[in-house]
N, C-alpha and C. Protein backbone atom coordinates (compact mmCIF):
# COMPACT_ATOMS: atom_id res chain seq x y z
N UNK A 1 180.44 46.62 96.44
CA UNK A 1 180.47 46.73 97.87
C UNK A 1 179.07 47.00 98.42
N UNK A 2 178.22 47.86 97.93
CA UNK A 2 176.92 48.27 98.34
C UNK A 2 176.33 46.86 98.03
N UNK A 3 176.52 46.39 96.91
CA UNK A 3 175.40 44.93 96.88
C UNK A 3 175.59 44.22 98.34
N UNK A 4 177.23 44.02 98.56
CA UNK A 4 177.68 42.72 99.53
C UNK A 4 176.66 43.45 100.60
N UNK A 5 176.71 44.58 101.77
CA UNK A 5 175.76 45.69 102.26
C UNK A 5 174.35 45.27 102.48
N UNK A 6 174.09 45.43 101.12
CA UNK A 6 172.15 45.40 101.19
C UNK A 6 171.89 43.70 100.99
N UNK A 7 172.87 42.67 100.54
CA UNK A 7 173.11 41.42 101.13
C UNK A 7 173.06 41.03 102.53
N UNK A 8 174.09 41.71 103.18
CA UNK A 8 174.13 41.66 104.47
C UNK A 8 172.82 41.85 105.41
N UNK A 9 172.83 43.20 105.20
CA UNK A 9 171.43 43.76 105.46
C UNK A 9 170.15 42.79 105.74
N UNK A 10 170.35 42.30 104.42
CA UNK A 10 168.91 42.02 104.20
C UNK A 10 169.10 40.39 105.02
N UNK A 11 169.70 39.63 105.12
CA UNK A 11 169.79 38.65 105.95
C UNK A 11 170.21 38.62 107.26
N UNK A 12 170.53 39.83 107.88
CA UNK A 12 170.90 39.57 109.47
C UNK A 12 169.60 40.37 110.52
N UNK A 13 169.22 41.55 109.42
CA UNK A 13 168.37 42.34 110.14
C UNK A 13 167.09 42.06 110.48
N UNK A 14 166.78 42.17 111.49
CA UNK A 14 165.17 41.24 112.19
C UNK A 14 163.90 42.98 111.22
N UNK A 15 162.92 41.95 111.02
CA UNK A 15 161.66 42.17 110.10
C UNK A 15 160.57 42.84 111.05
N UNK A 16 160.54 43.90 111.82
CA UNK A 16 159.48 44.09 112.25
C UNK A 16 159.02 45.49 111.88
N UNK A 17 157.79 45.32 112.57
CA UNK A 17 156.89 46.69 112.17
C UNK A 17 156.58 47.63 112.93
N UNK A 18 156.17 49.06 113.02
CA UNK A 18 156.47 50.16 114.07
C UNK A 18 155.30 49.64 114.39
N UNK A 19 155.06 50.04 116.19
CA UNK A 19 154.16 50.21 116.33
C UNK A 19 152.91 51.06 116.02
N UNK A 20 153.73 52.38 116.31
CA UNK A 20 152.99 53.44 115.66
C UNK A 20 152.72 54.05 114.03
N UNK A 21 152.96 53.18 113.50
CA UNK A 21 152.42 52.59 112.11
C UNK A 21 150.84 52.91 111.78
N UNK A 22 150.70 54.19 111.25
CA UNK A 22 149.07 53.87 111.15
C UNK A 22 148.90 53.75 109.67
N UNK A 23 147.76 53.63 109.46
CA UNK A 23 146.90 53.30 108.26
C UNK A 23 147.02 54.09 107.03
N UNK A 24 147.13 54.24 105.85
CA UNK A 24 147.22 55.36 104.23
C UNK A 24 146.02 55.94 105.14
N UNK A 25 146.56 57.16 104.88
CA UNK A 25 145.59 58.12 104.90
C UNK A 25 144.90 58.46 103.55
N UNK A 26 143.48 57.70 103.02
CA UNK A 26 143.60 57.33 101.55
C UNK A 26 142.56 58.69 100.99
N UNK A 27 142.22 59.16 101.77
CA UNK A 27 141.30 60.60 101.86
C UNK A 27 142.02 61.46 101.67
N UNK A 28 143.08 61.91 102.14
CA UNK A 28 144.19 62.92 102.36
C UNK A 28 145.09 63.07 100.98
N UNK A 29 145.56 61.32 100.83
CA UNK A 29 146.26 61.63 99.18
C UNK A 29 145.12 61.58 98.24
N UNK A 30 143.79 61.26 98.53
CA UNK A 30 142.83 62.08 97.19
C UNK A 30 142.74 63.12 97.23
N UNK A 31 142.86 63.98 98.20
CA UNK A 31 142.67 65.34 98.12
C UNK A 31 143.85 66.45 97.75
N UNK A 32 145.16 65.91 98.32
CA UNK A 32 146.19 66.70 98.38
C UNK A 32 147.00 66.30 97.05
N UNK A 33 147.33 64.91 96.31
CA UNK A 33 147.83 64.64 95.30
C UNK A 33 146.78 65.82 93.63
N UNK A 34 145.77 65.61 93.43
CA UNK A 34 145.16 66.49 92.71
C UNK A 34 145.20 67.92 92.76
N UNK A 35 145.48 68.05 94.25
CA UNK A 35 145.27 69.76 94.63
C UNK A 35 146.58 70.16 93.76
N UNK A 36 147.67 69.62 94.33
CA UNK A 36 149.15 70.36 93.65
C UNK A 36 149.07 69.94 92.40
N UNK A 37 148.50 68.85 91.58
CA UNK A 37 148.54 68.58 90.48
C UNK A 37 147.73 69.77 89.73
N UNK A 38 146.50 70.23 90.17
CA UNK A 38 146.27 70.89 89.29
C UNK A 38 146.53 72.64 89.87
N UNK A 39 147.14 72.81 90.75
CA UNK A 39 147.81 73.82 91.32
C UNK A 39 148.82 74.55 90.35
N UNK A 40 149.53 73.33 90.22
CA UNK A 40 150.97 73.40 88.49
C UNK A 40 150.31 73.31 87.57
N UNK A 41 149.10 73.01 87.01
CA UNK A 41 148.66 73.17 86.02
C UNK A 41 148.31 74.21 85.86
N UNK A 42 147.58 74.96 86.99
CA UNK A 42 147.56 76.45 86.67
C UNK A 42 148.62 77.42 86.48
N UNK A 43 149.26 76.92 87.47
CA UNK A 43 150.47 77.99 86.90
C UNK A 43 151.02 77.85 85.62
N UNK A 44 151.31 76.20 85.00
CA UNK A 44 151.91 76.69 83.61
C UNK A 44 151.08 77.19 82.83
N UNK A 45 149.25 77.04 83.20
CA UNK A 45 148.68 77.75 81.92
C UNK A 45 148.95 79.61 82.82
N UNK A 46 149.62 80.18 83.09
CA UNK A 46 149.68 81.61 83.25
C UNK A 46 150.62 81.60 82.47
N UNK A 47 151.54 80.95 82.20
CA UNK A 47 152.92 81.29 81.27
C UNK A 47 152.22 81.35 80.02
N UNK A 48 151.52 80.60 79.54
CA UNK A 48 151.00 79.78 78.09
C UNK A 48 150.18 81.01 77.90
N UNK A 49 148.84 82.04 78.73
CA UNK A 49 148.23 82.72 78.42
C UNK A 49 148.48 83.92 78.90
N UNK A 50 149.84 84.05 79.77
CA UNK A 50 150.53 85.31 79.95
C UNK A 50 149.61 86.10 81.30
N UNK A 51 148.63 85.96 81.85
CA UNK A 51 147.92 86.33 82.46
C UNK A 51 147.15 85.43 83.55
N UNK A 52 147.19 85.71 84.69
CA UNK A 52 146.51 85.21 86.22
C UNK A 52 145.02 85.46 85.96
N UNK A 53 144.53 86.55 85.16
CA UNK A 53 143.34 86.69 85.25
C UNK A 53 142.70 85.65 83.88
N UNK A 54 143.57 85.12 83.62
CA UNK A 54 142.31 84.42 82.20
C UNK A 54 141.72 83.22 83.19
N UNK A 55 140.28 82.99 82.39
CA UNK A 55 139.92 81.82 82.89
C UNK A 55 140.58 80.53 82.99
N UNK A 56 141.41 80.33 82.29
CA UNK A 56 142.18 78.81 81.77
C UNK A 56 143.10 78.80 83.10
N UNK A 57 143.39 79.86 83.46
CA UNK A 57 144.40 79.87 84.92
C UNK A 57 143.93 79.84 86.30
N UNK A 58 142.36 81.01 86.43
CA UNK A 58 141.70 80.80 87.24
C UNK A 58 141.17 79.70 87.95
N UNK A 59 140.38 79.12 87.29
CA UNK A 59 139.79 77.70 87.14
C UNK A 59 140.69 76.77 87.74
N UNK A 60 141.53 76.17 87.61
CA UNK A 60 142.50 75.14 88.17
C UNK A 60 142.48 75.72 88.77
N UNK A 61 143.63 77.17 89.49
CA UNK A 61 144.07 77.48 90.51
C UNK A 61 143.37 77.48 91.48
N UNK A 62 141.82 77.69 91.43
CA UNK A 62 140.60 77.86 92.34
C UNK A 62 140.12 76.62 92.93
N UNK A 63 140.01 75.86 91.63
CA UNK A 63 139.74 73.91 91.99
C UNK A 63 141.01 73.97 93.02
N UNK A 64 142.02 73.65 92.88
CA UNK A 64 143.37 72.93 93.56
C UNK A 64 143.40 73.76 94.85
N UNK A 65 143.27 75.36 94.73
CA UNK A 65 143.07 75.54 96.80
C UNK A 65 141.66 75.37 97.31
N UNK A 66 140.62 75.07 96.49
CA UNK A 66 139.70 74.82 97.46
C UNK A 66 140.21 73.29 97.70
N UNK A 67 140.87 72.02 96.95
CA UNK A 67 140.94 70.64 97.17
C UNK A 67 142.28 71.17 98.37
N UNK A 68 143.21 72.18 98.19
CA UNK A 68 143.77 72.36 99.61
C UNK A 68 143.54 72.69 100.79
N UNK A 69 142.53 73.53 100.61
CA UNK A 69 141.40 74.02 101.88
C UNK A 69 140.73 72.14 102.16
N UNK A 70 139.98 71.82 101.74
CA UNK A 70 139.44 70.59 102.03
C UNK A 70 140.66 69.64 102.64
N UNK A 71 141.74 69.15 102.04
CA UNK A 71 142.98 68.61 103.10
C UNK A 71 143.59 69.25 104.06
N UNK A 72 143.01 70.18 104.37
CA UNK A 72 143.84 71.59 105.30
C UNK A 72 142.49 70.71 106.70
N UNK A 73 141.28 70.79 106.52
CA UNK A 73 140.07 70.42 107.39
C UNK A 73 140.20 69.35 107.22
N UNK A 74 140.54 68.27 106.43
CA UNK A 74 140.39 67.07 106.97
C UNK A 74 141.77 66.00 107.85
N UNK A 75 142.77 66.98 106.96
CA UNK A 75 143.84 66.85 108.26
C UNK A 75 144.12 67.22 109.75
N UNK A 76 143.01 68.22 109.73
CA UNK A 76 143.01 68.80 111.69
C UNK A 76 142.08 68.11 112.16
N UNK A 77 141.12 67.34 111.37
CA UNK A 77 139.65 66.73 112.06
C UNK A 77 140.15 65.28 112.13
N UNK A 78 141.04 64.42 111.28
CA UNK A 78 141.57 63.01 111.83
C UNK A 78 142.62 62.78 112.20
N UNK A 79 142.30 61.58 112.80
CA UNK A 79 143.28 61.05 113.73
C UNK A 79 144.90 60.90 113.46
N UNK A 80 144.71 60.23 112.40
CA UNK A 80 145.98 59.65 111.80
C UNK A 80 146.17 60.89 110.50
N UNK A 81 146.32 62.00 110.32
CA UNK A 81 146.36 62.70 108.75
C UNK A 81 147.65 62.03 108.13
N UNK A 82 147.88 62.67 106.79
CA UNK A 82 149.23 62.50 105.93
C UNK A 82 150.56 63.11 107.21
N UNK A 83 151.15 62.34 107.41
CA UNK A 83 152.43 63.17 108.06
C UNK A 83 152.68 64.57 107.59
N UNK A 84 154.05 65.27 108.08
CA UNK A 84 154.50 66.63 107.37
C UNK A 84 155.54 65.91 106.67
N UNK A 85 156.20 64.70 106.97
CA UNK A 85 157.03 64.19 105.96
C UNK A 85 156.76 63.92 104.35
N UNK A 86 155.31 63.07 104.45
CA UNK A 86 154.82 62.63 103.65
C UNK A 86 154.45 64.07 102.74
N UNK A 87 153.51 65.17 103.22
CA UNK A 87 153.56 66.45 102.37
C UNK A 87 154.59 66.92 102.12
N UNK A 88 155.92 66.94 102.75
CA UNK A 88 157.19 67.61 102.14
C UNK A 88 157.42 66.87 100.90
N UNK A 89 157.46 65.49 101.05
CA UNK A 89 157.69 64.66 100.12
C UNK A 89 156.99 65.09 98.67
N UNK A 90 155.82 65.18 98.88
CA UNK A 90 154.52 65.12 97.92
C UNK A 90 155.00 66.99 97.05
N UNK A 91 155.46 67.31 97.75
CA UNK A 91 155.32 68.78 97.41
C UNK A 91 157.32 68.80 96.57
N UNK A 92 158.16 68.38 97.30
CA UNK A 92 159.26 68.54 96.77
C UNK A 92 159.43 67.84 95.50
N UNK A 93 158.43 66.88 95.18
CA UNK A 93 158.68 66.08 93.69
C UNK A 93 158.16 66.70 92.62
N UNK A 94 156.74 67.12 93.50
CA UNK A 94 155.63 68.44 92.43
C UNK A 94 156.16 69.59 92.41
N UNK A 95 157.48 70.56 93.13
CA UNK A 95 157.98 71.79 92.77
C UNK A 95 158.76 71.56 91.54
N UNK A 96 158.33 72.58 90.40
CA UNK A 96 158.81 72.91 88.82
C UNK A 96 159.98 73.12 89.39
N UNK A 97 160.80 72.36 88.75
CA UNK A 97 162.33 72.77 88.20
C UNK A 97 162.54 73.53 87.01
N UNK A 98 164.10 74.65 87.16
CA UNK A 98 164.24 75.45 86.12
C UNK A 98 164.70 74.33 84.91
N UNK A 99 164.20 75.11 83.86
CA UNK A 99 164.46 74.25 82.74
C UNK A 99 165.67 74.77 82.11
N UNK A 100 166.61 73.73 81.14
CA UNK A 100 167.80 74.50 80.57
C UNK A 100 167.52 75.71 80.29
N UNK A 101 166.23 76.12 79.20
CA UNK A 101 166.27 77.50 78.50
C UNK A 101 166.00 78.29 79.58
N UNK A 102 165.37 78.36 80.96
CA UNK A 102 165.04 79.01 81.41
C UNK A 102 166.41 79.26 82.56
N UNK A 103 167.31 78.65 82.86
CA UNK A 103 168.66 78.59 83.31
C UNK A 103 169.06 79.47 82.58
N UNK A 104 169.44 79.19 81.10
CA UNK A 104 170.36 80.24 79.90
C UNK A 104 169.77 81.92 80.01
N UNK A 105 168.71 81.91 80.39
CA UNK A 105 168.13 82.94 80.51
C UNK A 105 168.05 83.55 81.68
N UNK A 106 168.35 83.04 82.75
CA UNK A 106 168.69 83.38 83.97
C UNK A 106 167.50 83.61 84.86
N UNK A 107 166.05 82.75 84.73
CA UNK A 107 164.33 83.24 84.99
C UNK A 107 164.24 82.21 85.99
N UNK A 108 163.91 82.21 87.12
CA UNK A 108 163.86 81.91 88.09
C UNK A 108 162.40 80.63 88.03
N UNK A 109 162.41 79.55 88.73
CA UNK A 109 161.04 78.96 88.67
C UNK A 109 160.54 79.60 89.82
N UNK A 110 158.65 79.33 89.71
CA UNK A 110 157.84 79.60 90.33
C UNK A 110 157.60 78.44 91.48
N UNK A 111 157.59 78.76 92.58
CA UNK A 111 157.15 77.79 93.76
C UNK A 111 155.50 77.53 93.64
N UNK A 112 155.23 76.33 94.32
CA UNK A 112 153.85 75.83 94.34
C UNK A 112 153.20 76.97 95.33
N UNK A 113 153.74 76.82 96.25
CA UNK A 113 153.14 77.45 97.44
C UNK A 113 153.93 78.46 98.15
C-alpha cells in the first residue's frame, strides 16, 4: 500500500522549490559536525581514563568547544546559518545511546551538551 502512495505521490505532485531555500551553510557544518564529533570523543575517553582531568579528555573536549564557540560567532554574523532544525538534527544522531550493558546495569548515558 505505501509503494502504490509514494507511486502516486511521486507522479501527481508538482516539483517545485521553496523560495526561501538558501544555500549549505558549508562553513557551519565544518565547524559544528567536528565540534560534536570530537566533543563524544572526549567524553568516551573520560570513561576509558576514568578522569576529566587527564589530558586525553581535556584536549578534545577543549578543541570541540572552542570549534563550538567558533559556530556559535559564525552563526550570529551570517546571513543564512545552519537552521535550529538542522542542529537538532546534527545533535540528536550524535547523542550516545545507553548500551545493553549499561541498561542491565541501570547507568544512565551522558548528554553532549
Amino acid at each position: 500500500m505505501c509503494v502504490v502512495a509514494i507511486a502516486l505521490a511521486w507522479r501527481t505532485m508538482p516539483t517545485r522549490t521553496s523560495p526561501s531555500a538558501g544555500r549549505l551553510d558549508v562553513l557551519g557544518l565544518l565547524l559544528l559536525s567536528p565540534a560534536c564529533a570530537v566533543v563524544v570523543f572526549g567524553l568516551t575517553e573520560a570513561g576509558k581514563y576514568g578522569s576529566f582531568g587527564d589530558r586525553h579528555v581535556v584536549i578534545p573536549l577543549a578543541i570541540g568547544f572552542v570549534l563550538l564557540a567558533a559556530f556559535s560567532i559564525h552563526a550570529l554574523r551570517t546571513e543564512n546559518p545552519m537552521g535550529f532544525a538542522a542542529v537538532s538534527v546534527l545533535l540528536a544522531v550524535l547523542m550516545p545511546a545507553r548500551s545493553p550493558q549499561q541498561h542491565s546495569k541501570g547507568e544512565a548515558s551522558v548528554p553532549i551538551l
